[in-house]
Protein backbone atom coordinates (compact mmCIF):
# COMPACT_ATOMS: atom_id res chain seq x y z
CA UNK A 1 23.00 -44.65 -9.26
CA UNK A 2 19.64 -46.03 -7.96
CA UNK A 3 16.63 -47.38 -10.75
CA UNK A 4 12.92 -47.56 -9.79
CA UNK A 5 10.53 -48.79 -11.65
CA UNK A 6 7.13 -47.97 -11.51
CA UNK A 7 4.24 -51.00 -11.07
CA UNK A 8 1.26 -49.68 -13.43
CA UNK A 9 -0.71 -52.98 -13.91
CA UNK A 10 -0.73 -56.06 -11.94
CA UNK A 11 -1.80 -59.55 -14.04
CA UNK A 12 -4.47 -61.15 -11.39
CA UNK A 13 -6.28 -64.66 -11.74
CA UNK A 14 -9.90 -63.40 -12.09
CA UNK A 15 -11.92 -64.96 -9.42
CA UNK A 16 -14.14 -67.01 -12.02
CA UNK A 17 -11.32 -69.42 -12.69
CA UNK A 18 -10.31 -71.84 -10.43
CA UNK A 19 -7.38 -74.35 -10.77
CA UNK A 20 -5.65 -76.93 -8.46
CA UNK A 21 -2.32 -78.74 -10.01
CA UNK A 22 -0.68 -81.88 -8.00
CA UNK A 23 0.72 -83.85 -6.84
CA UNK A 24 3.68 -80.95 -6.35
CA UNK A 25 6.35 -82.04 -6.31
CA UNK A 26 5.41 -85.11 -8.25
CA UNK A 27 7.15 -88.33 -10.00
CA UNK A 28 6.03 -87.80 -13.32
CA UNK A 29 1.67 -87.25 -13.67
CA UNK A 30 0.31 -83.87 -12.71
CA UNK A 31 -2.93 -83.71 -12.21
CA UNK A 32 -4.88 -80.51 -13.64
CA UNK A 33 -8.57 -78.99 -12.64
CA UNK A 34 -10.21 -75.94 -13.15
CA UNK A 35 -13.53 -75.27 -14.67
CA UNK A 36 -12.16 -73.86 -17.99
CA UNK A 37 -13.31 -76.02 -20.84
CA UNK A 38 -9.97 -75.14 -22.91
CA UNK A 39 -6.87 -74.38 -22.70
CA UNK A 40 -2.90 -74.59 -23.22
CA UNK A 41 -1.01 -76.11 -20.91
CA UNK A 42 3.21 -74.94 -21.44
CA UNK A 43 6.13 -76.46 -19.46
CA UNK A 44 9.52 -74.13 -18.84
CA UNK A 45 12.52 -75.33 -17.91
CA UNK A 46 14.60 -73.25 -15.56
CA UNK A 47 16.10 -71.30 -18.15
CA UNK A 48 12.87 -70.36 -19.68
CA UNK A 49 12.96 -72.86 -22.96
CA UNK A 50 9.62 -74.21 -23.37
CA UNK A 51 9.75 -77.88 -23.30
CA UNK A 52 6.52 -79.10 -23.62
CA UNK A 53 2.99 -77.60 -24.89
CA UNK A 54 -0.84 -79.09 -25.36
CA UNK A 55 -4.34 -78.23 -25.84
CA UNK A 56 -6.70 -79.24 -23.56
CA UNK A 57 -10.14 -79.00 -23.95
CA UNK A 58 -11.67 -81.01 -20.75
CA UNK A 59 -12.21 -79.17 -16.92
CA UNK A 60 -9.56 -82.00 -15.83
CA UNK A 61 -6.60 -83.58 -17.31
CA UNK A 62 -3.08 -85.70 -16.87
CA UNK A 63 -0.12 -84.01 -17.74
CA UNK A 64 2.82 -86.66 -18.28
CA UNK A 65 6.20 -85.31 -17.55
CA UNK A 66 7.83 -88.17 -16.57
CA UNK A 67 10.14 -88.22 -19.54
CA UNK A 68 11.59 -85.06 -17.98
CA UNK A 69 15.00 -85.05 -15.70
CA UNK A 70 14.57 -84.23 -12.35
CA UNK A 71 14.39 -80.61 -11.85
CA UNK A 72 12.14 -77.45 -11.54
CA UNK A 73 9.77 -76.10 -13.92
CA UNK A 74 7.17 -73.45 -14.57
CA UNK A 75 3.97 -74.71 -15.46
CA UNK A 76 1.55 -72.08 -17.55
CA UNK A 77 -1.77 -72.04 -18.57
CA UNK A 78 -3.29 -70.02 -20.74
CA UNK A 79 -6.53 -69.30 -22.73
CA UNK A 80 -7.14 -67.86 -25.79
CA UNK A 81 -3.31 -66.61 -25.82
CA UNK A 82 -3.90 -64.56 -22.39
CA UNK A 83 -1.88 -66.03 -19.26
CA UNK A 84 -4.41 -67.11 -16.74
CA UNK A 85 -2.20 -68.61 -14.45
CA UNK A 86 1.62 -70.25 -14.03
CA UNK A 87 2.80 -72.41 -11.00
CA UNK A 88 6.45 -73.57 -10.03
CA UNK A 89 6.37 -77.88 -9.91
CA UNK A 90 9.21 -79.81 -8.99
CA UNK A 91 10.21 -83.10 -10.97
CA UNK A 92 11.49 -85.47 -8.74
């Protein structure tokens, strides 16, 4: 037996926003810029548990994760409750 699925919509990054995250991988600070004067900022773990969640409200900010273990993670950010972008990092 053979499933397809069918794409309808496709979530894309509208070109106003811009973002840049790093170092990546990094040691524990993660730099964040974009020109969005607020937003979330959510950390997943590789089984999809959030593990860490804050409100920015500044175009750039530090993001300690240095009390995390080693390890990959998803990285989201999102404004007014919409997904507006999400990022793989690597703790080392």
């Amino acid at each position: 037996t053979t499933t397809c699925s069918l794409v309808t919509s496709v979530n894309e990054i509208p070109f106003d926003k811009y973002f840049t995250i790093y170092p990546n991988p990094t040691t524990g600070q993660l730099n964040i810029n974009t020109n969005l004067q607020s937003f979330d900022i959510s950390i997943f773990n590789s089984t999809g548990q959030l593990i860490k969640k804050i409100y920015i409200n500044s175009i750039s900010a530090l993001f300690d994760i240095s009390d995390l273990p080693t390890g990959l993670y998803l990285i989201q950010l999102t404004e007014n409750g919409n997904q507006i972008y999400k990022q793989t990092i690597i703790r080392q």
